[in-house]
N, C-alpha and C. Protein backbone atom coordinates (compact mmCIF):
# COMPACT_ATOMS: atom_id res chain seq x y z
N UNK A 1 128.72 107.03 124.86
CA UNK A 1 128.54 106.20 126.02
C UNK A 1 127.67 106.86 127.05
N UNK A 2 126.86 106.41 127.88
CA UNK A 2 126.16 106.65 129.24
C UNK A 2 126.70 106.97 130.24
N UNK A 3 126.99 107.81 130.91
CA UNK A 3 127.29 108.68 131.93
C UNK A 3 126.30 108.43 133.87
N UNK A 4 126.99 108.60 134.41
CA UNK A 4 126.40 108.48 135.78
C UNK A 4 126.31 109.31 136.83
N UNK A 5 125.54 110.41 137.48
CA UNK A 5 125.76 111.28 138.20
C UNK A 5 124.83 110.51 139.64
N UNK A 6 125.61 111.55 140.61
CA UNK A 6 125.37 111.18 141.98
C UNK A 6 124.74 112.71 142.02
N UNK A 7 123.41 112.71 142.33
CA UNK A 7 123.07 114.11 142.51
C UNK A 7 122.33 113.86 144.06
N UNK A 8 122.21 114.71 145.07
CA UNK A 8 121.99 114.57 146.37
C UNK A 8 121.66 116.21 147.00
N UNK A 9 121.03 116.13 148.21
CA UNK A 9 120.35 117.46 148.71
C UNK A 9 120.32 117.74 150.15
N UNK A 10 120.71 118.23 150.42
CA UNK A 10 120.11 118.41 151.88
C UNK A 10 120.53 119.57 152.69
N UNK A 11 120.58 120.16 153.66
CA UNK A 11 120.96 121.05 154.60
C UNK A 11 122.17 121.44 154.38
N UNK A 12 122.27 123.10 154.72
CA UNK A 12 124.10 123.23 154.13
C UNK A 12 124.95 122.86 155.36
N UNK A 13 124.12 122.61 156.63
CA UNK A 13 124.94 122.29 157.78
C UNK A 13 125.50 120.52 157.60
N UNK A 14 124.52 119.90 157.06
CA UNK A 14 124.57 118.24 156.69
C UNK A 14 125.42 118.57 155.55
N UNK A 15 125.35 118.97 154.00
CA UNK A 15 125.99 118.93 153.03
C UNK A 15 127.53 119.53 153.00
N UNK A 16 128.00 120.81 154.09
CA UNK A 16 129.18 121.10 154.05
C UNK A 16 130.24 120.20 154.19
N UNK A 17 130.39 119.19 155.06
CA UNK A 17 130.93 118.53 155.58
C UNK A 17 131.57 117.27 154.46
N UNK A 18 130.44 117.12 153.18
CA UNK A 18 130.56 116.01 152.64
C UNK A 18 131.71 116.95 151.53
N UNK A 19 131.39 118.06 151.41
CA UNK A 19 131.84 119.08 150.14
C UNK A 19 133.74 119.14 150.19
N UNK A 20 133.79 118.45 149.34
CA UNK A 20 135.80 118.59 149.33
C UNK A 20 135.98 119.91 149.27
N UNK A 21 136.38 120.31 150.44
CA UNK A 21 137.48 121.76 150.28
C UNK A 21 135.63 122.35 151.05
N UNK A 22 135.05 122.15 151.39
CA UNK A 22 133.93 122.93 151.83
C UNK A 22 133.61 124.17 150.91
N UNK A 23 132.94 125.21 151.25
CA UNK A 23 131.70 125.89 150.54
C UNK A 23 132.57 126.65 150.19
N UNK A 24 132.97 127.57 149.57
CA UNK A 24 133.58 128.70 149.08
C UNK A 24 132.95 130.08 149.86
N UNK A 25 133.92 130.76 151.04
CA UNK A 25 133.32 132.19 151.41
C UNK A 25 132.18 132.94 151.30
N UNK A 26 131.83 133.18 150.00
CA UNK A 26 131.08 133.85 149.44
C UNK A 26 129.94 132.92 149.35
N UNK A 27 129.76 131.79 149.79
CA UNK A 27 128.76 130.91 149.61
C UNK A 27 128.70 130.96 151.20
N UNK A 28 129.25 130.82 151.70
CA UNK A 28 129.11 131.15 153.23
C UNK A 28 128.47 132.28 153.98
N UNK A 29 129.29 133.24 153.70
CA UNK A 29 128.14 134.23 153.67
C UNK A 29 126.84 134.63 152.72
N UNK A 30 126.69 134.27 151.65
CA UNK A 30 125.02 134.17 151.60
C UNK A 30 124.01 133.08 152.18
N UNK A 31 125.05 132.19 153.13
CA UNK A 31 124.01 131.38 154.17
C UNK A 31 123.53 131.84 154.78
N UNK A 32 124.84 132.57 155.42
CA UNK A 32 124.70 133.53 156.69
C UNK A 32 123.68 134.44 156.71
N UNK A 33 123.41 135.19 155.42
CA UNK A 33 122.75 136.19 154.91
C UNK A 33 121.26 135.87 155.17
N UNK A 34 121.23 134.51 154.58
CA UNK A 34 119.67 133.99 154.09
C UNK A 34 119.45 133.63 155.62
N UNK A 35 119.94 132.94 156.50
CA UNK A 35 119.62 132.44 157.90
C UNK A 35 119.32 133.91 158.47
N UNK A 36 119.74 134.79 158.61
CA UNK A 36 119.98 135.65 159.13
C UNK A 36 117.80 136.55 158.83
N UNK A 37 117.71 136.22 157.89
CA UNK A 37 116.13 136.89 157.28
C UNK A 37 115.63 135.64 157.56
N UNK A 38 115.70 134.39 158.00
CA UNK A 38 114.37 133.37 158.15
C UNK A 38 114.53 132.80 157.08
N UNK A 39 115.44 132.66 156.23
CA UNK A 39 115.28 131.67 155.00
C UNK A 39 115.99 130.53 155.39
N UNK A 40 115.48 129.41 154.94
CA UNK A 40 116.22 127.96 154.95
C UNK A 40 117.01 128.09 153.60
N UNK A 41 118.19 127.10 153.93
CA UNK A 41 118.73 126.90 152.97
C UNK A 41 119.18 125.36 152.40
N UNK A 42 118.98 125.03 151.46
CA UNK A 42 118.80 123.90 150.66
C UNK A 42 119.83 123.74 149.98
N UNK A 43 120.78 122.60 149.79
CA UNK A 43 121.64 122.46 148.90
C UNK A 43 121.84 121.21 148.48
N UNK A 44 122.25 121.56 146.89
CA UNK A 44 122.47 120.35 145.65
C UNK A 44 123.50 120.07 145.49
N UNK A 45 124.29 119.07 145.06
CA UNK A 45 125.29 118.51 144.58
C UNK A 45 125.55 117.64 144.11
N UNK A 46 126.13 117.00 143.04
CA UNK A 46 126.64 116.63 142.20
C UNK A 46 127.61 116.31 141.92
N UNK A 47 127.94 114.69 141.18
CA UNK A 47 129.27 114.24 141.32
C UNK A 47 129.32 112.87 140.14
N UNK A 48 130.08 113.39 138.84
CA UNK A 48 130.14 112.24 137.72
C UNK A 48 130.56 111.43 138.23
N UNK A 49 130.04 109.98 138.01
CA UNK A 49 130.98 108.46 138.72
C UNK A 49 131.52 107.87 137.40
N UNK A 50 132.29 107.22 137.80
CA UNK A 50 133.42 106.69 136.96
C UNK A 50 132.69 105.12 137.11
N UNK A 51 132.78 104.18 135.75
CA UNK A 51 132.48 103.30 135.04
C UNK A 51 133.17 102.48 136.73
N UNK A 52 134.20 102.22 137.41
CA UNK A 52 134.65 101.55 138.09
C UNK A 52 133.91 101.71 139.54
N UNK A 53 133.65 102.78 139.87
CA UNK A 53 133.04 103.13 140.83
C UNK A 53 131.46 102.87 140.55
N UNK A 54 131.26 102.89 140.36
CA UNK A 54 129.79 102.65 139.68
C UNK A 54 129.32 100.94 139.85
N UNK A 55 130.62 100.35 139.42
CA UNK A 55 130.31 98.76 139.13
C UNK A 55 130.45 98.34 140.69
N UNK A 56 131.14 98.90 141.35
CA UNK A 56 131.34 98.15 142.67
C UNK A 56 130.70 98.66 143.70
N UNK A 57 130.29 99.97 143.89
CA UNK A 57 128.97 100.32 144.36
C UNK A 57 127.67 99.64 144.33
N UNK A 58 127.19 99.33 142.58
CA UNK A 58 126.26 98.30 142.68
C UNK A 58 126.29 96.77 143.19
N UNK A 59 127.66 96.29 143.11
CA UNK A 59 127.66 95.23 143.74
C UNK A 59 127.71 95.52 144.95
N UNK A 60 128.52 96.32 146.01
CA UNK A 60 127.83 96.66 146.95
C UNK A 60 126.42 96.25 147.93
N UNK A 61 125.48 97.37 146.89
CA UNK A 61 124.46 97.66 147.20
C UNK A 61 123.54 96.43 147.22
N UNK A 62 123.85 96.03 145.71
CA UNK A 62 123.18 94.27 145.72
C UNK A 62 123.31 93.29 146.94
N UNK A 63 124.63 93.30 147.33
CA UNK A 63 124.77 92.13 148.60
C UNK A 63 124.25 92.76 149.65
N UNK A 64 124.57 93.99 149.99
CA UNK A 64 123.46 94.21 151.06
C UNK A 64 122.15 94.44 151.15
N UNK A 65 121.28 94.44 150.10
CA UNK A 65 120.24 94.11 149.87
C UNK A 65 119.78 92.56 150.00
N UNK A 66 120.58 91.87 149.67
CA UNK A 66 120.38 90.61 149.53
C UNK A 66 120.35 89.98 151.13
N UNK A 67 121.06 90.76 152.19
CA UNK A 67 120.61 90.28 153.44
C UNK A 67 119.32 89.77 154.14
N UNK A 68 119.73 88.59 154.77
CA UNK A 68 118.21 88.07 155.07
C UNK A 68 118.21 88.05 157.09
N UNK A 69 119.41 88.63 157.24
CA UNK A 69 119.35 88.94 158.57
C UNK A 69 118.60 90.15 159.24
N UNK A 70 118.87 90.74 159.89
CA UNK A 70 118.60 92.13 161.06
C UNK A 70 119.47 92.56 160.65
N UNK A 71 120.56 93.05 160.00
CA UNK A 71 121.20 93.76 159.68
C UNK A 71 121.29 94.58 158.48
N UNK A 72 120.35 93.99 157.53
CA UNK A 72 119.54 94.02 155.99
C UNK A 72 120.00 96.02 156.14
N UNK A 73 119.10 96.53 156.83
CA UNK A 73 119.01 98.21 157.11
C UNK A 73 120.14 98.65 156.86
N UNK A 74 120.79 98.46 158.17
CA UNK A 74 122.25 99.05 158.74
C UNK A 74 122.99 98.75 157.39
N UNK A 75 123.22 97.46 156.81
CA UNK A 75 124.37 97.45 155.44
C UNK A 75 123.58 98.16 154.61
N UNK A 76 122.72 98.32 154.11
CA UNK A 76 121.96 99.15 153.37
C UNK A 76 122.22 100.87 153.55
N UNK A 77 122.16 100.72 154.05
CA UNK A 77 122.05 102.33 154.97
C UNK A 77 124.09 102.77 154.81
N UNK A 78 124.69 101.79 155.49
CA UNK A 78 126.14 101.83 155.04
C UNK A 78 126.61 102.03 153.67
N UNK A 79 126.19 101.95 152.96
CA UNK A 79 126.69 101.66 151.21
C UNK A 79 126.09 102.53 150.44
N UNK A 80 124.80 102.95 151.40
CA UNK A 80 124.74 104.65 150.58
C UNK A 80 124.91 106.31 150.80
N UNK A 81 125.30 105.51 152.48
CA UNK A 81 125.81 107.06 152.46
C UNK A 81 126.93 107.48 152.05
């Protein structure tokens, strides 16, 4: 069967927050580490969706796409973050 991942990127200050149980210590301090010399830091993540979650997300996404108001964005914008 076909499988579904949620893969996503961004800032570890934006991405911690989304992270269940947040970053692990040792991932913390090599932020710290890398900020600390001028390096940015970039982060990935990843998350298998389940056949149920998946189906109602897209319907979701469909109806708010399907808006023909001023609000088209905002529900759009709602349903994927």
């Amino acid at each position: 069967g076909c499988s579904a991942w949620c893969i996503t990127k961004g800032a570890d200050s934006v991405m911690e927050p989304l992270i269940s149980g947040g970053f692990p210590e040792a991932a913390k301090q090599d932020i710290l580490k890398f900020s600390k010399t001028g390096l940015r830091v970039l982060v990935i993540a990843a998350r298998k969706l389940d056949k149920d979650f998946l189906d109602n997300w897209l319907m979701d996404y469909q109806k708010a796409r399907g808006t023909i108001d001023d609000t088209k964005e905002e529900r759009i914008q709602k349903v994927v973050a």
